[in-house]
C-alpha atoms as a PDB file:
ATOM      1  CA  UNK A   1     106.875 127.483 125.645  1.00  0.00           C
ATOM      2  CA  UNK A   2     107.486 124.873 128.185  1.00  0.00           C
ATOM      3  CA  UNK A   3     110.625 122.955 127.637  1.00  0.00           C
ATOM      4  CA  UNK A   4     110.913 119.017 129.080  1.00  0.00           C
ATOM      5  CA  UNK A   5     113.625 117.136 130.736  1.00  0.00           C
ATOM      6  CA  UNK A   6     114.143 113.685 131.611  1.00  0.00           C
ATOM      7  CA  UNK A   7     112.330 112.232 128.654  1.00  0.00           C
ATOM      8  CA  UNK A   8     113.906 110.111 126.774  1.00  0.00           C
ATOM      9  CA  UNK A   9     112.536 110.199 122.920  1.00  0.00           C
ATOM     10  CA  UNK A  10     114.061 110.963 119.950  1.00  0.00           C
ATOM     11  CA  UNK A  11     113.424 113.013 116.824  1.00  0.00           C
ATOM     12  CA  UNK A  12     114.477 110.842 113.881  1.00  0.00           C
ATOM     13  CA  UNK A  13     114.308 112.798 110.309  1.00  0.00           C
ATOM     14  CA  UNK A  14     113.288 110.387 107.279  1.00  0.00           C
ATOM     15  CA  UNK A  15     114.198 110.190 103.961  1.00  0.00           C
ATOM     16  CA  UNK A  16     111.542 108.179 102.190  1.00  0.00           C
ATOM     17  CA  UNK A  17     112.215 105.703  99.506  1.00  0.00           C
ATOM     18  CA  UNK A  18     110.622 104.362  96.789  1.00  0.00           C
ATOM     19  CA  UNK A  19     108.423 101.502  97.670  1.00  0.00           C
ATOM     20  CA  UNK A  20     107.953 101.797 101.229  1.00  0.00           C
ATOM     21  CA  UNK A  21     105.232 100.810 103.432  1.00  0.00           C
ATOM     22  CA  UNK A  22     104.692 104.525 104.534  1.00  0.00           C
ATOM     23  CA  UNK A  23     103.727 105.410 100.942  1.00  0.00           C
ATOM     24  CA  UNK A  24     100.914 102.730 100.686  1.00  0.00           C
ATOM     25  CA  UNK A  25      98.644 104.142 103.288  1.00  0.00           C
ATOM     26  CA  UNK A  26      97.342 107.537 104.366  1.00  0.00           C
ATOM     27  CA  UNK A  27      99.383 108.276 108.109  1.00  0.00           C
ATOM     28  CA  UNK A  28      95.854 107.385 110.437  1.00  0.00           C
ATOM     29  CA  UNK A  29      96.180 104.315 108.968  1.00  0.00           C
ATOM     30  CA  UNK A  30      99.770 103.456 109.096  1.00  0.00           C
ATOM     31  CA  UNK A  31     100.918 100.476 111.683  1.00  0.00           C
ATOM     32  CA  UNK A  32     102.687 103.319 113.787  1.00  0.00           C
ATOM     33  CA  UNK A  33     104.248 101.653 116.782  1.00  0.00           C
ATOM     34  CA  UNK A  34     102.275 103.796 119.863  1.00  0.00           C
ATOM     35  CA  UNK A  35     105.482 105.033 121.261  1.00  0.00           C
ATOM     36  CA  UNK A  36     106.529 107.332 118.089  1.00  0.00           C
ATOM     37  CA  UNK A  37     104.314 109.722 116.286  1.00  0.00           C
ATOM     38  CA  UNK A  38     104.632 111.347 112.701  1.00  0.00           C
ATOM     39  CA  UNK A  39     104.983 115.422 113.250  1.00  0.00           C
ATOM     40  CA  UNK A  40     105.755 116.785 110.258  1.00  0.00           C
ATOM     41  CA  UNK A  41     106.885 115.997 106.411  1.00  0.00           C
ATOM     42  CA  UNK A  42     109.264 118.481 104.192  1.00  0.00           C
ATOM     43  CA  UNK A  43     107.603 117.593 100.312  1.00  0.00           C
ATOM     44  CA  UNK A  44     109.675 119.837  97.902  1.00  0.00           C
ATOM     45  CA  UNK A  45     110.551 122.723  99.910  1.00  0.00           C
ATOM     46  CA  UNK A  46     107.589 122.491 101.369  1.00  0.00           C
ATOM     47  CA  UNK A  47     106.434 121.656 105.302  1.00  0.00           C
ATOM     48  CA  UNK A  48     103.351 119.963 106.069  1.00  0.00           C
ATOM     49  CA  UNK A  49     101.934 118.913 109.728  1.00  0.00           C
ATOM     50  CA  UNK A  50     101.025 115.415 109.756  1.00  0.00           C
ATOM     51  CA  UNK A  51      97.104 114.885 109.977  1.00  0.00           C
ATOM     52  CA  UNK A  52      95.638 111.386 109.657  1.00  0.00           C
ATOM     53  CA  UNK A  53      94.279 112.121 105.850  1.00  0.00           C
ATOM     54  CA  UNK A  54      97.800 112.957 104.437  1.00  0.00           C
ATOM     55  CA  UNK A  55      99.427 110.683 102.419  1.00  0.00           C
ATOM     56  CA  UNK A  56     103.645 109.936 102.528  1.00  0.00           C
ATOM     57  CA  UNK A  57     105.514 110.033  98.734  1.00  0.00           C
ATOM     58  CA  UNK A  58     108.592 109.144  97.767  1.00  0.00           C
ATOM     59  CA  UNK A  59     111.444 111.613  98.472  1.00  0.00           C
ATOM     60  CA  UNK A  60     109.645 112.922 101.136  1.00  0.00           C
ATOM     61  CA  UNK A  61     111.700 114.064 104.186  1.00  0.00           C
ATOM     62  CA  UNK A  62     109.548 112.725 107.887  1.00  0.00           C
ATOM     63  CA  UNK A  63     109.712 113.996 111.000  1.00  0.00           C
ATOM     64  CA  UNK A  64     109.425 111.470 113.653  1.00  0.00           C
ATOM     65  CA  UNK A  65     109.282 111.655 117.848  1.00  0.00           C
ATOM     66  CA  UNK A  66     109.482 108.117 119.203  1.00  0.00           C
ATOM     67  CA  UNK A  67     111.187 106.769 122.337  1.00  0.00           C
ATOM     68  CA  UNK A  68     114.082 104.608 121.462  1.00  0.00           C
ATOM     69  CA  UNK A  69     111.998 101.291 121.588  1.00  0.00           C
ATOM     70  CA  UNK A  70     110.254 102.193 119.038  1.00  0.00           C
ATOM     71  CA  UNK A  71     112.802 103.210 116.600  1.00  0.00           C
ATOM     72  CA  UNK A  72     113.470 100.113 114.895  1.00  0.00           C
ATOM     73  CA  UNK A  73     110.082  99.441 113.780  1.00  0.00           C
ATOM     74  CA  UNK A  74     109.911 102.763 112.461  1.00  0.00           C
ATOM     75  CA  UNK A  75     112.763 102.166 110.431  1.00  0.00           C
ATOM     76  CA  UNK A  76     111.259  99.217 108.771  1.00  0.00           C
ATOM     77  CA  UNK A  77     107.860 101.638 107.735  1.00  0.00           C
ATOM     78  CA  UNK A  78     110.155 103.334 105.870  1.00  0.00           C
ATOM     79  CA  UNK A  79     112.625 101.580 104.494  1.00  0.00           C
END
């Protein structure tokens, strides 16, 4: 384990609701800004590793590394 300093991203957890753009596509083809990447989703008590094939629901809980540019166009994926 190698542990980094000095970068400046964030790890934003995500709540998904109903009707968001995140639910419409399958992650490899979501309009990700390329500063923030999707690392994991919580479905139901369950954790899943992002993979480009996996598809976002509702109620869904996402894990997301992005630098702080980035954040606000996350937000609007899934909100």
């Amino acid at each position: 384990m190698e542990c980094r300093s000095g970068i400046d991203a964030d790890i934003v957890e995500f709540e998904v609701r109903q009707g968001a753009a995140v639910t419409r596509k399958m992650i490899g083809k979501l309009a990700m800004p390329s500063d923030a990447v999707i690392c994991g989703i919580v479905r139901d008590g369950e954790s899943y590793i992002a993979t480009d094939d996996f598809e976002i629901q509702t109620e869904d809980r996402v894990v997301v590394v992005a630098l702080p540019n980035a954040i606000p166009a996350v937000e609007r994926l899934f909100h």
